[in-house]
C-alpha atoms as a PDB file:
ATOM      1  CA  UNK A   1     -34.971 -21.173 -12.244  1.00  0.00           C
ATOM      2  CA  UNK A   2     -33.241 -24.209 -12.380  1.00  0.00           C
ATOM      3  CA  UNK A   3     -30.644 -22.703 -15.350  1.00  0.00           C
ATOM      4  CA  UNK A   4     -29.858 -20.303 -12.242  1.00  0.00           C
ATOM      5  CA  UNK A   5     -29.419 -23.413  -9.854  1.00  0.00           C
ATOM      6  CA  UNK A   6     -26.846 -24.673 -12.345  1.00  0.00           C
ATOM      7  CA  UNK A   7     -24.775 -22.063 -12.703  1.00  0.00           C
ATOM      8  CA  UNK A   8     -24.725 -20.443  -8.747  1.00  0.00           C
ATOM      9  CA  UNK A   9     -23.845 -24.779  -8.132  1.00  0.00           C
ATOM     10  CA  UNK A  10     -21.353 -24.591 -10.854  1.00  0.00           C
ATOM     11  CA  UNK A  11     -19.719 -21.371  -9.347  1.00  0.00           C
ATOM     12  CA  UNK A  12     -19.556 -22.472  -5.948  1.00  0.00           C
ATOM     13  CA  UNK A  13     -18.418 -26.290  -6.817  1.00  0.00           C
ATOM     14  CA  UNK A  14     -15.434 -23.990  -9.176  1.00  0.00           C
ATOM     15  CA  UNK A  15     -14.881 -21.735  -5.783  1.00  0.00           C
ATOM     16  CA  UNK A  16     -13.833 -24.513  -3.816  1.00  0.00           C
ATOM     17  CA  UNK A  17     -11.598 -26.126  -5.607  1.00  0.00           C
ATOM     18  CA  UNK A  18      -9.611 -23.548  -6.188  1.00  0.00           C
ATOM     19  CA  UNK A  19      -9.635 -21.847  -3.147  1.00  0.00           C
ATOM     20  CA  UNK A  20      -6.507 -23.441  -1.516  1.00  0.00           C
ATOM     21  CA  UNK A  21      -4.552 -22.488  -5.350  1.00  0.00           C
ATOM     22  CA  UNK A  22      -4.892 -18.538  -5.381  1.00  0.00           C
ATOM     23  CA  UNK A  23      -4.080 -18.361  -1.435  1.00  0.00           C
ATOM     24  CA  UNK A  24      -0.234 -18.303  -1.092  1.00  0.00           C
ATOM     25  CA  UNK A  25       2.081 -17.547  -3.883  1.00  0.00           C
ATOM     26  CA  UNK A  26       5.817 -17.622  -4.138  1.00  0.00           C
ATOM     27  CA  UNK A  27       6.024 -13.989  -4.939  1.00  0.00           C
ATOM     28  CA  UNK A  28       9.796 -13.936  -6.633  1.00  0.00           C
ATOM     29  CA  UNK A  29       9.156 -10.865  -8.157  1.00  0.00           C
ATOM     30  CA  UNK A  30       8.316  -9.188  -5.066  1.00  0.00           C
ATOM     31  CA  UNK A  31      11.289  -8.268  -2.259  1.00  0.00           C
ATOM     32  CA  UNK A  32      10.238 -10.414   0.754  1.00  0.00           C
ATOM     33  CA  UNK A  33      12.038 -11.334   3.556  1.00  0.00           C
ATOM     34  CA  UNK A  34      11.407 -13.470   6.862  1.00  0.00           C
ATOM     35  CA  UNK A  35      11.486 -12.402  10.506  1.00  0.00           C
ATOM     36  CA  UNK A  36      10.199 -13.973  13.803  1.00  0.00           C
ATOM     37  CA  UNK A  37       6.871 -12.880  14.499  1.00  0.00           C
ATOM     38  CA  UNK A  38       6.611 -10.498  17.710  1.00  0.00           C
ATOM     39  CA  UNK A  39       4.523 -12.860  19.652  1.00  0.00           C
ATOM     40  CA  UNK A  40       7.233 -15.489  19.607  1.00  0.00           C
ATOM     41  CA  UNK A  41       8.817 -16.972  22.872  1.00  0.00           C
ATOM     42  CA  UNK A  42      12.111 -16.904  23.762  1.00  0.00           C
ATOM     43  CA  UNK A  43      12.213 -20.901  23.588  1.00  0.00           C
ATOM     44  CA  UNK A  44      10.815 -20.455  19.785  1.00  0.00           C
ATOM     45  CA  UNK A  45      13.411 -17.852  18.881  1.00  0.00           C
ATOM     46  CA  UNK A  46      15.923 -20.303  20.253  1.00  0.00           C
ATOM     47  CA  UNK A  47      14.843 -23.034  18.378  1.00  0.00           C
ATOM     48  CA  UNK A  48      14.042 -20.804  15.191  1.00  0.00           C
ATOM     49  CA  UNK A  49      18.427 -19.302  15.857  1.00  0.00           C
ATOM     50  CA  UNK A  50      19.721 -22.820  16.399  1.00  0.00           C
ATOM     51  CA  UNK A  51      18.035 -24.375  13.869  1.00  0.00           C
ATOM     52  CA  UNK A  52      18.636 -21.867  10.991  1.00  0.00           C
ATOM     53  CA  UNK A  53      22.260 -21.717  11.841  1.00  0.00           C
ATOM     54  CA  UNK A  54      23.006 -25.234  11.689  1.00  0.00           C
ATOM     55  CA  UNK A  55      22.196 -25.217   8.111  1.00  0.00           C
ATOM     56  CA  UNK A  56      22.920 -21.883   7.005  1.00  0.00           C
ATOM     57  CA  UNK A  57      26.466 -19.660   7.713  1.00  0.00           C
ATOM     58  CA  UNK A  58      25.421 -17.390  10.795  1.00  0.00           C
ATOM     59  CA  UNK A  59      28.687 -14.904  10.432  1.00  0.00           C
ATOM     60  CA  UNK A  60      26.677 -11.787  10.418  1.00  0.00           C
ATOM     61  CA  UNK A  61      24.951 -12.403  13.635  1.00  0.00           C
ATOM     62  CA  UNK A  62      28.295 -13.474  15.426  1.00  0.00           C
ATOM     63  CA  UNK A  63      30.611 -11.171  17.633  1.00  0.00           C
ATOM     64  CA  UNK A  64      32.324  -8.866  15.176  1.00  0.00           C
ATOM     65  CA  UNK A  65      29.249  -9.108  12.974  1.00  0.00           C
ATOM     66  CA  UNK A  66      26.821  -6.248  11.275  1.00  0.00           C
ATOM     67  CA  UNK A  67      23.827  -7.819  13.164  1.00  0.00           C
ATOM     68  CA  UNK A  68      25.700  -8.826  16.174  1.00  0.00           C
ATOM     69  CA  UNK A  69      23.039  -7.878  19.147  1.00  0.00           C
ATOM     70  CA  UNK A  70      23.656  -9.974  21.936  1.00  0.00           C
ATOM     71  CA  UNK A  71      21.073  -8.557  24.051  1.00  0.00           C
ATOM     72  CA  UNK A  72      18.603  -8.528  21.012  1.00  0.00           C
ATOM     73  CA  UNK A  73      17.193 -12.351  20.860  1.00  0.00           C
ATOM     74  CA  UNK A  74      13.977 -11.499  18.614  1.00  0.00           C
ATOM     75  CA  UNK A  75      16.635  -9.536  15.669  1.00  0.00           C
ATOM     76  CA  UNK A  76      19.208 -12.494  16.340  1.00  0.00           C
ATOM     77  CA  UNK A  77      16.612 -14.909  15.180  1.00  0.00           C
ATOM     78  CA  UNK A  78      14.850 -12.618  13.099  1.00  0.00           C
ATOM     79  CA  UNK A  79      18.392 -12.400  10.593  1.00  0.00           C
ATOM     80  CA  UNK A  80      19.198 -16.123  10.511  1.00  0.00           C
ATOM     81  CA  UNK A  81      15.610 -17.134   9.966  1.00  0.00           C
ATOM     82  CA  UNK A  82      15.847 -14.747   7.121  1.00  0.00           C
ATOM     83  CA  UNK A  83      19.333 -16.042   5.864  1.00  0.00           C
ATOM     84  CA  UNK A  84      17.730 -19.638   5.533  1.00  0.00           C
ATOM     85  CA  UNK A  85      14.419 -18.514   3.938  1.00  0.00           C
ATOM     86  CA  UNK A  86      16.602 -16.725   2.001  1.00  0.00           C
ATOM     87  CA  UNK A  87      19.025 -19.383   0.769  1.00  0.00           C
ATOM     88  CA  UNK A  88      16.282 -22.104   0.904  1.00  0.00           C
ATOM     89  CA  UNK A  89      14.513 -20.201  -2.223  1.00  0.00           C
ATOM     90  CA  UNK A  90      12.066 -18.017  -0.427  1.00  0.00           C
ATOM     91  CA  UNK A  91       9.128 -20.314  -0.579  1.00  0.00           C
ATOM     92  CA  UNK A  92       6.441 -19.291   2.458  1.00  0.00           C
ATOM     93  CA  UNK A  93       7.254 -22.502   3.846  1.00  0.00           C
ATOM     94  CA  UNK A  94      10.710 -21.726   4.133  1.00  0.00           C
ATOM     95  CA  UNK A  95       9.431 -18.920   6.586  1.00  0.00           C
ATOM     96  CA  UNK A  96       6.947 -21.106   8.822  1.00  0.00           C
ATOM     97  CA  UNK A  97       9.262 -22.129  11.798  1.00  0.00           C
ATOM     98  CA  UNK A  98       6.591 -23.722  13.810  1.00  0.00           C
ATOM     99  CA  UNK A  99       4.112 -20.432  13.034  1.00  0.00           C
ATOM    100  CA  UNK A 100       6.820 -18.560  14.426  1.00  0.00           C
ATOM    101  CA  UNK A 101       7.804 -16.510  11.210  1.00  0.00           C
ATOM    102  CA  UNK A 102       6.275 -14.278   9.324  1.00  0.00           C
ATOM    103  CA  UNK A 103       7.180 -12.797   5.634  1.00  0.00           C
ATOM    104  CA  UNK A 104       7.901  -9.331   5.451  1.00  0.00           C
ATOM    105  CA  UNK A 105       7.646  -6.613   2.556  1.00  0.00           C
ATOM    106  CA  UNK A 106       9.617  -3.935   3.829  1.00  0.00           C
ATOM    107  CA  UNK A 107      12.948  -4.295   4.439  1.00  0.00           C
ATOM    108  CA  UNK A 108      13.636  -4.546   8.169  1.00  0.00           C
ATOM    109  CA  UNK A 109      17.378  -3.842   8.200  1.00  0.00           C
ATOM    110  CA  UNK A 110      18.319  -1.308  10.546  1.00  0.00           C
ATOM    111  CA  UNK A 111      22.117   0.167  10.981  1.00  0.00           C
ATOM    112  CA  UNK A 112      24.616  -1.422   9.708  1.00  0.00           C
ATOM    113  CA  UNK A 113      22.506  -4.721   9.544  1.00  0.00           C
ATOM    114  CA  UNK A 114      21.576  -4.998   6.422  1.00  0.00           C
ATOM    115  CA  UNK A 115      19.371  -7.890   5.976  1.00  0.00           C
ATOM    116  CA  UNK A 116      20.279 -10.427   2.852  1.00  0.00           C
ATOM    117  CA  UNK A 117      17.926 -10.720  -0.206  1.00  0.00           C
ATOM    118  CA  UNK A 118      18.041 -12.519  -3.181  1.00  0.00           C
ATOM    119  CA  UNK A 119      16.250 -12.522  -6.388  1.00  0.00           C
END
């Protein structure tokens, strides 16, 4: 009996500490990209645009651009927040915006917007 206390206290002690390590990984194997999450304002998809493309080179998203939508806010923000996450190295972080973005596994280009990936 108290061989089985051990071990089910050694297995549970082992379970949490390593929780928080096997919960997000930096999949750079795996095609990911980032795009607002649906449930996003319109102030957070503001913030999310203007924030993205004062780091990052928003071309694509301006007038004459593939991904030029200017009645589209959620894809506007949706392709720089990707650009960034992109050129910031994909890390999940990279993706966060405030809880605002979410990591995607299929590719959500559509058209002639072709969202930008790299390995």
């Amino acid at each position: 009996m108290a061989k089985t206390h051990i071990c089910l206290s050694l297995i549970i002690l082992l379970y949490i500490i390593s929780e928080g390590s096997f919960m997000r990984v930096n999949a750079q194997g795996q095609k990911e990209w980032c795009v607002a999450k649906p449930s996003s304002s319109t102030e957070e998809l503001f913030n999310n645009l203007n924030y993205a493309c004062s780091i990052i080179d928003c071309q694509i998203i301006s007038k004459g651009g593939a991904c030029y939508s200017l009645d589209n806010l959620y894809n506007l923000a949706s392709v720089a927040m990707n650009l960034y996450y992109q050129a910031a190295g994909r890390h999940y972080w990279n993706c966060n915006f405030g809880g605002s973005g979410l990591i995607a596994i299929t590719d959500p280009s559509y058209g002639n917007c072709i969202y930008e990936f790299r390995k």
